[in-house]
N, C-alpha and C. Protein backbone atom coordinates (compact mmCIF):
# COMPACT_ATOMS: atom_id res chain seq x y z
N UNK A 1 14.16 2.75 -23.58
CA UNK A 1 12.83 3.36 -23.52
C UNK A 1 11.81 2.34 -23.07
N UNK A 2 11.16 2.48 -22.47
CA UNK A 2 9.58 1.78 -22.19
C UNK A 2 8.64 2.05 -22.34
N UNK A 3 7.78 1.19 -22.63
CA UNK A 3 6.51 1.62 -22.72
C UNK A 3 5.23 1.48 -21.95
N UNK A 4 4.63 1.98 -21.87
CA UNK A 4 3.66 1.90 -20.30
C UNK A 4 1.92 1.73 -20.92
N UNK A 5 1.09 0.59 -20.44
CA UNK A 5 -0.13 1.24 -21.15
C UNK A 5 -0.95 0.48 -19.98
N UNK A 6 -1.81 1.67 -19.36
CA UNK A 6 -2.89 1.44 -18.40
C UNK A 6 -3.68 0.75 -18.75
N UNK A 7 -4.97 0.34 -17.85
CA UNK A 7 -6.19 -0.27 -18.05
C UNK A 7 -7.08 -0.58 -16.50
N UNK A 8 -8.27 -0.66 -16.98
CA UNK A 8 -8.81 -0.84 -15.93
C UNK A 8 -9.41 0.12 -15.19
N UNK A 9 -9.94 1.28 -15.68
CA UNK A 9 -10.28 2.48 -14.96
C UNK A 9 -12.16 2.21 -15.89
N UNK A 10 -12.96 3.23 -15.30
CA UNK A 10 -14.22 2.73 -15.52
C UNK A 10 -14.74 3.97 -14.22
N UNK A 11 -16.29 3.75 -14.28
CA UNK A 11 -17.23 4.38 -13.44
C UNK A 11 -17.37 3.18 -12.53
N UNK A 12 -17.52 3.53 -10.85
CA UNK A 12 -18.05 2.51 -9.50
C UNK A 12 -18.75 3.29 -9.01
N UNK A 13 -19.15 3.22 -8.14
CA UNK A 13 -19.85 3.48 -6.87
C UNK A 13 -19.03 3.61 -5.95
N UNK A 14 -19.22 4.43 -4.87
CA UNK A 14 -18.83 5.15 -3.56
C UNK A 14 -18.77 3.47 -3.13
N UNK A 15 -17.63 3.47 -2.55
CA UNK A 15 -17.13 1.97 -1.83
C UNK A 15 -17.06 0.88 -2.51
N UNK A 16 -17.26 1.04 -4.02
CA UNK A 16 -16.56 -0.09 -4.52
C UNK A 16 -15.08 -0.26 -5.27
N UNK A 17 -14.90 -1.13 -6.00
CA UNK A 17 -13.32 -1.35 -6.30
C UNK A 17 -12.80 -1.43 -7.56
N UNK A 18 -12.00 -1.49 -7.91
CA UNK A 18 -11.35 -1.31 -9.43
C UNK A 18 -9.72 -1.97 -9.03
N UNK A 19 -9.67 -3.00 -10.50
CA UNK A 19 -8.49 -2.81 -10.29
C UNK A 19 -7.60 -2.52 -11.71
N UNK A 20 -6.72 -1.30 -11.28
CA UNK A 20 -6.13 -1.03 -12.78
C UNK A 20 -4.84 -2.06 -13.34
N UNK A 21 -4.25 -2.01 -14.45
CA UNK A 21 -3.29 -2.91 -14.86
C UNK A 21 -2.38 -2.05 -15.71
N UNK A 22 -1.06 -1.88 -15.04
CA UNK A 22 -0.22 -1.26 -16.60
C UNK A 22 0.91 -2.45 -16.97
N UNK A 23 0.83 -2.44 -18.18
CA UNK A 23 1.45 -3.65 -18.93
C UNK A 23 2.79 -2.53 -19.23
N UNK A 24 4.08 -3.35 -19.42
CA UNK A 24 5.27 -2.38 -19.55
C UNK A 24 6.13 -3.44 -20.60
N UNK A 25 6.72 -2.67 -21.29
CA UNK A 25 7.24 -3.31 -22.84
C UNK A 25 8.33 -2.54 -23.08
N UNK A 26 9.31 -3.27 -23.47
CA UNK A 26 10.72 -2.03 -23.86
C UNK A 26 11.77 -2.53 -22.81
N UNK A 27 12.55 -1.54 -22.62
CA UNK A 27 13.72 -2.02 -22.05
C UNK A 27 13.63 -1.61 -20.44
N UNK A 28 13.13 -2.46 -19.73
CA UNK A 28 12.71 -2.51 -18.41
C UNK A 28 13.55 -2.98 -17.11
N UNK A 29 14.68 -3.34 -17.85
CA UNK A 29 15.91 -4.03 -16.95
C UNK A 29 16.46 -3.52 -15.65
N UNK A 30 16.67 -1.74 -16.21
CA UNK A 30 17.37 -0.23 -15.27
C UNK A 30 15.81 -0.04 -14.87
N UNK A 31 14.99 -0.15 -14.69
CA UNK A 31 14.08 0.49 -14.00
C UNK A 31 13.71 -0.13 -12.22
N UNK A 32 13.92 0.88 -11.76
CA UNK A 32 14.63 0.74 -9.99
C UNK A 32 13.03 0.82 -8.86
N UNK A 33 12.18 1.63 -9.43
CA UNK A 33 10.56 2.20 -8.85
C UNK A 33 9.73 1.94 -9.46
N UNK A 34 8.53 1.41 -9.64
CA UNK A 34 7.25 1.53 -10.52
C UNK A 34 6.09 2.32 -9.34
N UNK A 35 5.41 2.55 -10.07
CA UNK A 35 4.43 3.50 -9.21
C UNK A 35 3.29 4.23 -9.96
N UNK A 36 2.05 4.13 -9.31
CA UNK A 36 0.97 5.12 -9.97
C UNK A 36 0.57 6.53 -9.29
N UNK A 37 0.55 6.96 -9.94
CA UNK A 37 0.26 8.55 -10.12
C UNK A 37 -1.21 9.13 -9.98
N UNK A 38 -1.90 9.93 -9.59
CA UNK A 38 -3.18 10.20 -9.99
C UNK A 38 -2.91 11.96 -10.50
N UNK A 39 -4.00 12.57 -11.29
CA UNK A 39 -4.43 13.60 -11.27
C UNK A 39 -6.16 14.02 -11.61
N UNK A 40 -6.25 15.04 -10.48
CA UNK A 40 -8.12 15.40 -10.41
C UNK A 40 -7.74 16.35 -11.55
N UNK A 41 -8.95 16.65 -12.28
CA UNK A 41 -9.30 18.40 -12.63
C UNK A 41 -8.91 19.14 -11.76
N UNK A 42 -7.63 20.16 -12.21
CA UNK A 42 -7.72 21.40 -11.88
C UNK A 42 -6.32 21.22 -10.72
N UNK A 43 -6.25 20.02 -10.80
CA UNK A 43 -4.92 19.76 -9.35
C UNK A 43 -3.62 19.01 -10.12
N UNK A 44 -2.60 19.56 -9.16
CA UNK A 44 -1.41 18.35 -9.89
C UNK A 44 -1.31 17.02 -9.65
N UNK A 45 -0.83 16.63 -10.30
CA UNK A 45 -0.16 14.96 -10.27
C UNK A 45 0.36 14.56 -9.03
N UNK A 46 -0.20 13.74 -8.48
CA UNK A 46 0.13 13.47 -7.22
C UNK A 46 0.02 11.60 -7.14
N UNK A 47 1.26 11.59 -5.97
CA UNK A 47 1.69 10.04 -6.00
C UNK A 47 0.34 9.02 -5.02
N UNK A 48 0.50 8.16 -5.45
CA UNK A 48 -0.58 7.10 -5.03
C UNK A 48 0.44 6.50 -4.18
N UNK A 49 1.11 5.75 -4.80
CA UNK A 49 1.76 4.37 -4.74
C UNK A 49 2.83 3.90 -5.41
N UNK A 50 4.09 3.37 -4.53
CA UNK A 50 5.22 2.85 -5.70
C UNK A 50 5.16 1.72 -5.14
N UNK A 51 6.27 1.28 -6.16
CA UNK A 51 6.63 -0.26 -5.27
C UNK A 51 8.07 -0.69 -6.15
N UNK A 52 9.27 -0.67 -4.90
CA UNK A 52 10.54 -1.11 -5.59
C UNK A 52 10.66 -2.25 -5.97
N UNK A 53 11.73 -2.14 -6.77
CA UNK A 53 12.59 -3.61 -7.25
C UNK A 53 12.59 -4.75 -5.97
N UNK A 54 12.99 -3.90 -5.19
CA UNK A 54 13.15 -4.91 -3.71
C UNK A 54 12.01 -5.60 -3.04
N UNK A 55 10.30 -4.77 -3.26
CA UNK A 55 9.38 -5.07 -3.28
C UNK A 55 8.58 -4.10 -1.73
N UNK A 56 9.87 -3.38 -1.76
CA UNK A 56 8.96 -1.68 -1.08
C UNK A 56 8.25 -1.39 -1.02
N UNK A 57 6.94 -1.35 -0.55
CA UNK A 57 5.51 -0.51 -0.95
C UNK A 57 5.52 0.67 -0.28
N UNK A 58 4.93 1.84 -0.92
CA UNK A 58 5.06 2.79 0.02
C UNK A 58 3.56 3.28 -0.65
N UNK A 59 2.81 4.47 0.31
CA UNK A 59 1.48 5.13 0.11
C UNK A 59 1.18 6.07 0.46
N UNK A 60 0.50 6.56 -0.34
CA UNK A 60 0.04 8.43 0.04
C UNK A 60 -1.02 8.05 1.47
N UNK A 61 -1.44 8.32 2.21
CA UNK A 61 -1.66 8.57 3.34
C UNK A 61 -3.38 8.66 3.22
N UNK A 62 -3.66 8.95 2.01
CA UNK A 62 -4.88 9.15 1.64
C UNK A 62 -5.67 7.69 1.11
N UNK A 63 -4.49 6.68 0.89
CA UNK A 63 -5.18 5.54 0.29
C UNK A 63 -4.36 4.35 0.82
N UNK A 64 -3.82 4.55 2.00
CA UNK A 64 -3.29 3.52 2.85
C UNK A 64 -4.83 2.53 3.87
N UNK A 65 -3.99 1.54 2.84
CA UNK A 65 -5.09 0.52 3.91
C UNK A 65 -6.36 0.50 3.08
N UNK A 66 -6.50 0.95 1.90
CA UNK A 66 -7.80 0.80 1.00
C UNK A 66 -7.34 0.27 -0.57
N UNK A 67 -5.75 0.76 -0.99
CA UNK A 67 -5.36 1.03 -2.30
C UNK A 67 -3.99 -0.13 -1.72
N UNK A 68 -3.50 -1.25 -2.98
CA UNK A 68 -2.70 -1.69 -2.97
C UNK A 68 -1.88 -2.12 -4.05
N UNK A 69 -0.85 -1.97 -4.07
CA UNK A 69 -0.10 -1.67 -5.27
C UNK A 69 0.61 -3.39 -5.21
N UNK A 70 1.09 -4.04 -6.72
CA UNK A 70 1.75 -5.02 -6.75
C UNK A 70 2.62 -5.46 -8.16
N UNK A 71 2.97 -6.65 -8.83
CA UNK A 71 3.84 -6.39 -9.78
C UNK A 71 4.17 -8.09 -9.81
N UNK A 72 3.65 -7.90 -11.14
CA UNK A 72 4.17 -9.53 -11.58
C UNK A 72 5.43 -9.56 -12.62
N UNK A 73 6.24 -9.83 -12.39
CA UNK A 73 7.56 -9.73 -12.94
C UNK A 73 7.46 -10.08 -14.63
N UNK A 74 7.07 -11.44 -14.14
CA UNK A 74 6.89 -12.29 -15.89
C UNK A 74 5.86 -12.12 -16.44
N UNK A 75 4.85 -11.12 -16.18
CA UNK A 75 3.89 -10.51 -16.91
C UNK A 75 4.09 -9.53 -17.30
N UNK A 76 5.17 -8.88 -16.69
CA UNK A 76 5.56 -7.40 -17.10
C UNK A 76 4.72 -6.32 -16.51
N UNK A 77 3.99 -6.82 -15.71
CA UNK A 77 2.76 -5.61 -15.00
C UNK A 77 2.53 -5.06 -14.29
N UNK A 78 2.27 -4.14 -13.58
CA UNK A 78 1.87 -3.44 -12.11
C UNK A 78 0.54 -3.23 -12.12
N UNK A 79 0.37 -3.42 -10.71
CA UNK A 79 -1.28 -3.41 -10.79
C UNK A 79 -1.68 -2.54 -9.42
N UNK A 80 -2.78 -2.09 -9.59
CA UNK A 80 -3.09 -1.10 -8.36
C UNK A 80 -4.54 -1.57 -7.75
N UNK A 81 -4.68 -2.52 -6.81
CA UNK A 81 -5.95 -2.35 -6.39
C UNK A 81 -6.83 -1.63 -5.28
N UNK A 82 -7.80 -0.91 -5.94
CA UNK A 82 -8.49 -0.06 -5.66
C UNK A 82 -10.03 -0.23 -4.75
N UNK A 83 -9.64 -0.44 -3.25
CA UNK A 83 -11.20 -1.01 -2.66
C UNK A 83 -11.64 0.42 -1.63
N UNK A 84 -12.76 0.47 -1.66
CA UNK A 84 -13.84 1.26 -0.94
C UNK A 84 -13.42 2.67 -1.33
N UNK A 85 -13.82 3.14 -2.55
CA UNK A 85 -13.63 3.91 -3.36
C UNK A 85 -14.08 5.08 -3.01
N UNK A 86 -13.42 6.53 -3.00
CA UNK A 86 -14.49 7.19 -2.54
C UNK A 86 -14.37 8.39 -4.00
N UNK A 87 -15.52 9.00 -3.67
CA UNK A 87 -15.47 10.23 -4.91
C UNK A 87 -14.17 11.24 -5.32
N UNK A 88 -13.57 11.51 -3.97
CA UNK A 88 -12.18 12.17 -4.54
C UNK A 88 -11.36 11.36 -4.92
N UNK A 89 -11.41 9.81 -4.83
CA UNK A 89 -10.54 9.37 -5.59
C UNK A 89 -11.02 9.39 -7.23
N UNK A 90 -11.75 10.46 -7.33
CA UNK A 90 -12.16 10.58 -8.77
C UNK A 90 -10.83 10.74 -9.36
N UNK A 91 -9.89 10.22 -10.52
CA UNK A 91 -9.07 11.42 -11.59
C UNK A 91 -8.71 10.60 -12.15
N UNK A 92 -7.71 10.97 -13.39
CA UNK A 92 -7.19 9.84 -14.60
C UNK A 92 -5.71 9.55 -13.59
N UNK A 93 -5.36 8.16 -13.86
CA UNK A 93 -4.47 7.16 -12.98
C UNK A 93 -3.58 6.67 -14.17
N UNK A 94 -2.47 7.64 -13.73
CA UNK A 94 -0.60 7.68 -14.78
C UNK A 94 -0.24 6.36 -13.91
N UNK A 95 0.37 5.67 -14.49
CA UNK A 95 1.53 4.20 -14.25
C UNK A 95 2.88 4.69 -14.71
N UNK A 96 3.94 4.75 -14.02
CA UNK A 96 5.34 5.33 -14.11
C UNK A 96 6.59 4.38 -13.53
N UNK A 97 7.25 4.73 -14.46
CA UNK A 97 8.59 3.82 -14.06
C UNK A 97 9.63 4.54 -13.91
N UNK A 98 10.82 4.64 -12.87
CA UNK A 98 11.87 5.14 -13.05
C UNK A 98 12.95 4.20 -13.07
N UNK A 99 13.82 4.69 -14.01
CA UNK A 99 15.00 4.09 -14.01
C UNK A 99 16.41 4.57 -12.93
N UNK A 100 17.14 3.52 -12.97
CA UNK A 100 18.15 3.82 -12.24
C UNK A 100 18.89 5.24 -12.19
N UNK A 101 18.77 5.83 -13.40
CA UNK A 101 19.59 6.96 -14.19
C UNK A 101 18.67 8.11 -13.51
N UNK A 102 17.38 8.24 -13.29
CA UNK A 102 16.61 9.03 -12.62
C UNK A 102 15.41 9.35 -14.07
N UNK A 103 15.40 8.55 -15.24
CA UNK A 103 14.20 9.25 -16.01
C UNK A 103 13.14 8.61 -15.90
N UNK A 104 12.07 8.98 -16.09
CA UNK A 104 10.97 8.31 -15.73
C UNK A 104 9.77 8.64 -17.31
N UNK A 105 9.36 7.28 -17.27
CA UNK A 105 8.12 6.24 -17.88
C UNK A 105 7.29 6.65 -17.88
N UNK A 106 5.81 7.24 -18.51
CA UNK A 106 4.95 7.24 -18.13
C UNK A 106 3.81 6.71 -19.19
N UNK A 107 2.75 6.54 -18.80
CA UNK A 107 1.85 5.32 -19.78
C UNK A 107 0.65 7.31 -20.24
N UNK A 108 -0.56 6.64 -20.66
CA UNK A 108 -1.10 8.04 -21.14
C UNK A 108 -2.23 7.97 -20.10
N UNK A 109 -2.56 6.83 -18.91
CA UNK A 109 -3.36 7.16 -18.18
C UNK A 109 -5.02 6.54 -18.45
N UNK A 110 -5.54 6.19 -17.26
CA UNK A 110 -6.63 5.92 -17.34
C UNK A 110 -7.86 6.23 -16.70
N UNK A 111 -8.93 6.73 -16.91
CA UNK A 111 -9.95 7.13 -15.86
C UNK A 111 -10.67 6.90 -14.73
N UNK A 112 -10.38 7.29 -13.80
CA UNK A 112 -11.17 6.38 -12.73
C UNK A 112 -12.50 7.68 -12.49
N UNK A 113 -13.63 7.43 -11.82
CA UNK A 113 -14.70 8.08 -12.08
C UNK A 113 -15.67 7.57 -10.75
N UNK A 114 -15.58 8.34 -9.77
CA UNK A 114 -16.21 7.32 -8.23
C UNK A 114 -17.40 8.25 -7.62
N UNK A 115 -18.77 7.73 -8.27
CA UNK A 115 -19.80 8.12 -7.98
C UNK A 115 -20.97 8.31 -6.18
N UNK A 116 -21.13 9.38 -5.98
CA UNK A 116 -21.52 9.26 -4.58
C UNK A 116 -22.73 8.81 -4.31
């Protein structure tokens, strides 16, 4: 099992930056993907950003080239940084892990809030 716990979400301004942090604890060994998640009001959960074991990055299309995902091994952390912010990237920001086996991690999320 793992454990996942966000941080780093807050109110900005239209074009500025945030960067979130999920700290991961537990048995993290089998876990093959890390990746953040977003969801708005009223919409589903939708992928941001992963980043493999191998050191893969991949991106929703919507936050390529603004949003960058990374991962410090011996800190245990993934981190998502967040530059030139815009208002739909308003929603609370899930941190997720999957394991080899296919189950997946998830932390309880943190708010991001991007004022126009």
């Amino acid at each position: 099992q793992v454990q996942l716990v966000e941080s780093g979400g807050g109110l900005v301004q239209s074009g500025g930056s945030l960067r979130l942090s999920c700290a991961a604890s537990g048995f993290i060994l089998t876990t093959i993907t890390m990746g953040w998640y977003r969801q708005a009001p009223g919409k589903q959960r939708e992928l941001v950003a992963t980043l493999s074991r191998g050191g893969t990055t991949n991106y929703d299309s919507s936050v390529k080239g603004r949003f960058t995902i990374s991962g410090d091994n011996a800190k245990k952390t993934l981190y998502l940084q967040m530059n030139s912010l815009k208002p739909e990237d308003t929603a609370v920001y899930y941190c997720n892990y999957r394991s080899l086996s296919g189950s997946d991690s998830w932390g309880r999320g943190t708010q991001v809030t991007v004022s126009s």
